[in-house]
N, C-alpha and C. Protein backbone atom coordinates (compact mmCIF):
# COMPACT_ATOMS: atom_id res chain seq x y z
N UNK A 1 12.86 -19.17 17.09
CA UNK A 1 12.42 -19.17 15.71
C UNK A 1 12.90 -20.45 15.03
N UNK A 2 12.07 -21.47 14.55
CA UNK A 2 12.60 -22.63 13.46
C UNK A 2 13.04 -21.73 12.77
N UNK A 3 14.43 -22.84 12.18
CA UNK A 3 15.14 -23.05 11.20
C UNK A 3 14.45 -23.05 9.96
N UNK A 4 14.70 -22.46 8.97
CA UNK A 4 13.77 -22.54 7.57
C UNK A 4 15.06 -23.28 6.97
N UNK A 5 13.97 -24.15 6.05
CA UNK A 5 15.36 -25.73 5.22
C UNK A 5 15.97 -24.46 4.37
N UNK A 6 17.44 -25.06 3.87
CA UNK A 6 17.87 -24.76 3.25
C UNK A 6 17.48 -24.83 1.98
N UNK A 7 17.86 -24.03 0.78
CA UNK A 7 17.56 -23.99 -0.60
C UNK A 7 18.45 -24.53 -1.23
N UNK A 8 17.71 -25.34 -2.14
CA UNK A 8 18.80 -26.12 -3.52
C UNK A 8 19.01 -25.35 -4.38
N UNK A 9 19.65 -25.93 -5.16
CA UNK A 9 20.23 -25.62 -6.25
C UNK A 9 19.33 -25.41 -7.45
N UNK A 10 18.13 -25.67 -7.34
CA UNK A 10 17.10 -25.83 -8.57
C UNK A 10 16.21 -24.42 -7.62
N UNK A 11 16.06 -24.21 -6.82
CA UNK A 11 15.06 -23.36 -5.90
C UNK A 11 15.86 -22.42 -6.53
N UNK A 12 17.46 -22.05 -6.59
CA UNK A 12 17.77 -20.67 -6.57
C UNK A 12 17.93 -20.65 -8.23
N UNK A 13 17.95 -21.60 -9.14
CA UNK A 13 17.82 -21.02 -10.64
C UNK A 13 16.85 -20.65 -10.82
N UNK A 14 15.62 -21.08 -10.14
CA UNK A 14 14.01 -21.07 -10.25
C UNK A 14 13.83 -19.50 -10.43
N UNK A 15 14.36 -18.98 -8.93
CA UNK A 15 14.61 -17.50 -8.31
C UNK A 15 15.13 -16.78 -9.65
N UNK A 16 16.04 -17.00 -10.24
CA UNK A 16 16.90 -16.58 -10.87
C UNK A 16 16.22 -16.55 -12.28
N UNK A 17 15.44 -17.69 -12.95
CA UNK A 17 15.24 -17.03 -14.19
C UNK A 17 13.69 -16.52 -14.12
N UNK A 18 13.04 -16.72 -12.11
CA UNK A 18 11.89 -15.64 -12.92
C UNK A 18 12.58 -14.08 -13.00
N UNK A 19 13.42 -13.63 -12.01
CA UNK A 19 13.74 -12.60 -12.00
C UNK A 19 14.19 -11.71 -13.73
N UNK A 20 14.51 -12.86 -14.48
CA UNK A 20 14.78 -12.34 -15.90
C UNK A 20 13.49 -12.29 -16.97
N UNK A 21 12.59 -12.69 -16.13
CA UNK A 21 11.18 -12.13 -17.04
C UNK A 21 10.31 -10.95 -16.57
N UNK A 22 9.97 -10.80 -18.25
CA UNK A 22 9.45 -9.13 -17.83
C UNK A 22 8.11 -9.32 -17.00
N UNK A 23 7.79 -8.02 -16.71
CA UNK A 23 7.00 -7.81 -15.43
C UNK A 23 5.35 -7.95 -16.70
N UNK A 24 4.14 -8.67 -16.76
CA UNK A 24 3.53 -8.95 -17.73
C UNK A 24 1.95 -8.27 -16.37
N UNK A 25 1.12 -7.60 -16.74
CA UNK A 25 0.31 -6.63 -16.25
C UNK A 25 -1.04 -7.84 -16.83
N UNK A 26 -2.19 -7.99 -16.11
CA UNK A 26 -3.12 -8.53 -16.40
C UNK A 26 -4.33 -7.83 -16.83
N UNK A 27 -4.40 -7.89 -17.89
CA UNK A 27 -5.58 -6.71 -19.24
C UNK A 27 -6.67 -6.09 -17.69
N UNK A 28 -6.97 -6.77 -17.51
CA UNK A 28 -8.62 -6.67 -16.65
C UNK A 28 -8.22 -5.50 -15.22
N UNK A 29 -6.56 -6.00 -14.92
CA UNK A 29 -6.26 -5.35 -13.71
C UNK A 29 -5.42 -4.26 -13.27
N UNK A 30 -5.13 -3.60 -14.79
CA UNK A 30 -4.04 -2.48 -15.26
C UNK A 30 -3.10 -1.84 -13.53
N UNK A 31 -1.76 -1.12 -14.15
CA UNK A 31 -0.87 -0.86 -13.23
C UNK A 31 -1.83 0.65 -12.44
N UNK A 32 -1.81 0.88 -11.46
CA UNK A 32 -2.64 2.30 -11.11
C UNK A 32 -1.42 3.54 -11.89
N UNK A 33 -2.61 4.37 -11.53
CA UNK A 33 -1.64 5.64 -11.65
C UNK A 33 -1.50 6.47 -10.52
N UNK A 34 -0.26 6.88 -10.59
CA UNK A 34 0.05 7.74 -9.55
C UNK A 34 -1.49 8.48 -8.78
N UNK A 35 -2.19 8.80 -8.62
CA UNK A 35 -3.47 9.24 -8.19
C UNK A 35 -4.11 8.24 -7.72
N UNK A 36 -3.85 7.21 -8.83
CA UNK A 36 -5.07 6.00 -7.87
C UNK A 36 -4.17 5.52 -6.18
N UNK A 37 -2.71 5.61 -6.68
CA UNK A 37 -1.96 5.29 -5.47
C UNK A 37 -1.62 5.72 -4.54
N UNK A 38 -1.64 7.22 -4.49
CA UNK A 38 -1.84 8.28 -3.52
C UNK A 38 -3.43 8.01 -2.49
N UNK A 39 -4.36 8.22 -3.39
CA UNK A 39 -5.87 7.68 -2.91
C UNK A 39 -5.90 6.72 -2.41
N UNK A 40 -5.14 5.14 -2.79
CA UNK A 40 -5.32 4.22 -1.97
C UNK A 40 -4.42 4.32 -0.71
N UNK A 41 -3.43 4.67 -0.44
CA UNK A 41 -2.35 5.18 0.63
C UNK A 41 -3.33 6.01 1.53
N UNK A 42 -3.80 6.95 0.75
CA UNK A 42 -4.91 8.07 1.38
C UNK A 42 -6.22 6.81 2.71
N UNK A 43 -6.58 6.19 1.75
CA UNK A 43 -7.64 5.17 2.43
C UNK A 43 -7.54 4.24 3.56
N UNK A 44 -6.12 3.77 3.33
CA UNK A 44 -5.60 2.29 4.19
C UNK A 44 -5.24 3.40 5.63
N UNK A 45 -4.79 4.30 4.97
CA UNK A 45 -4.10 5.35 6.47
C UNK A 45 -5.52 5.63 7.01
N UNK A 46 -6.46 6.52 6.40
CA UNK A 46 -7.68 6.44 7.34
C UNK A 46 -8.60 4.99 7.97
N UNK A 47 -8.30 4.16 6.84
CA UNK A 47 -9.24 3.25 7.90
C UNK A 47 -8.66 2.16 8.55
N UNK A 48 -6.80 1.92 8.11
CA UNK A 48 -6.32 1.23 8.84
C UNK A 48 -6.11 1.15 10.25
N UNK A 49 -5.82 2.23 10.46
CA UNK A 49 -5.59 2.94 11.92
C UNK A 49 -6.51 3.46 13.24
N UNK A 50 -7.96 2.30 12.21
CA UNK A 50 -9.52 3.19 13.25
C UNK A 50 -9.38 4.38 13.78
N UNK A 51 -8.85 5.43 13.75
CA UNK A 51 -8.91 6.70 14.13
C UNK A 51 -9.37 7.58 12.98
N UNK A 52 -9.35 8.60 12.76
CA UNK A 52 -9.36 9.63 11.71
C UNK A 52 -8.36 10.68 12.31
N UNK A 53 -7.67 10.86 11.38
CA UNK A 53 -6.50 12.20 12.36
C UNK A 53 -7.41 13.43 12.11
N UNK A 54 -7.16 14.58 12.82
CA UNK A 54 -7.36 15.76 12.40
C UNK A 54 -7.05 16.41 10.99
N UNK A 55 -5.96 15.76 10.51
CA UNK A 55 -6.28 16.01 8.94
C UNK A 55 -6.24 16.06 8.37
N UNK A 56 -7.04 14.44 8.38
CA UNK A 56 -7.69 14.04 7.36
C UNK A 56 -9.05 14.48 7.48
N UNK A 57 -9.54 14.94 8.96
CA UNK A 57 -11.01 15.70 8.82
C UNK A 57 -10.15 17.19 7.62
N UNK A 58 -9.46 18.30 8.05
CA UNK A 58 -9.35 19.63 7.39
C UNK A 58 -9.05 19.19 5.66
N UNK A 59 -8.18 17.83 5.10
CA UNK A 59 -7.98 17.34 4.11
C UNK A 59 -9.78 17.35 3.16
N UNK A 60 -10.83 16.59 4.39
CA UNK A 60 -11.94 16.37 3.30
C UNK A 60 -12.86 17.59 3.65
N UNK A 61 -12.54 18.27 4.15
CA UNK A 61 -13.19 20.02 4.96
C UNK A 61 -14.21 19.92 5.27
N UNK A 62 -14.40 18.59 6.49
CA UNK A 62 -14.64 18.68 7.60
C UNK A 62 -14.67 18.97 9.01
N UNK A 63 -13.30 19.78 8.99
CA UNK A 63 -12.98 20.29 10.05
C UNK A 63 -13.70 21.46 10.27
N UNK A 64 -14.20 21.84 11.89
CA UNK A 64 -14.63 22.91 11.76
C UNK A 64 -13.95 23.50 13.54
N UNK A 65 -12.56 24.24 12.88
CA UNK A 65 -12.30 24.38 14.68
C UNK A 65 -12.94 25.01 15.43
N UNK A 66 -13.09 24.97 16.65
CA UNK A 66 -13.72 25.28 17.87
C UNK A 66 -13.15 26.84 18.29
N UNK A 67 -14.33 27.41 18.78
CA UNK A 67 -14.05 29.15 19.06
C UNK A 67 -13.39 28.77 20.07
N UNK A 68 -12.30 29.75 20.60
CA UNK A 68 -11.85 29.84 22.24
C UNK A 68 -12.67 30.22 23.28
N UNK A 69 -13.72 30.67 22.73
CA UNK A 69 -14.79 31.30 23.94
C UNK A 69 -15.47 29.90 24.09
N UNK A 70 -15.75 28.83 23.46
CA UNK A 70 -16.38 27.80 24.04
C UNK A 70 -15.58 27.02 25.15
C-alpha cells in the first residue's frame, strides 16, 4: 500500500473549522425521513445483491409456498 503524504498544519485547521459548522441541508434536496430511509435500505438490499431473498418475496406478498404433495 503507498504511503499517503503527510498532513500540514493548514490541512488539519481546515478539518477542524469545517467540523465547527453547522450541518446546512440544500432547499431542493431535504434530509429523508425515517421511512424514506428504511425504503431506500429496503431497495439497495434487493437490488444490490442481484438476488431477491425469500423475504423480500413474503415482505411484498409474493410469496406463494409450495404444497408438500408437489
Amino acid at each position: 500500500m503507498k504511503d499517503l503524504p503527510s498532513r500540514t498544519e493548514a490541512d488539519r485547521q481546515r478539518v477542524l473549522d469545517a467540523a465547527k459548522r453547522p450541518i446546512v441541508y440544500d432547499p431542493e434536496n431535504p434530509p429523508m425521513t425515517e421511512e424514506e430511509s428504511k425504503e431506500l435500505a429496503y431497495m439497495m438490499k434487493k437490488y444490490n445483491t442481484r438476488r431477491i431473498t425469500k423475504e423480500m418475496y413474503i415482505a411484498e406478498g409474493l410469496y406463494t409456498p409450495k404444497s408438500k404433495s408437489e
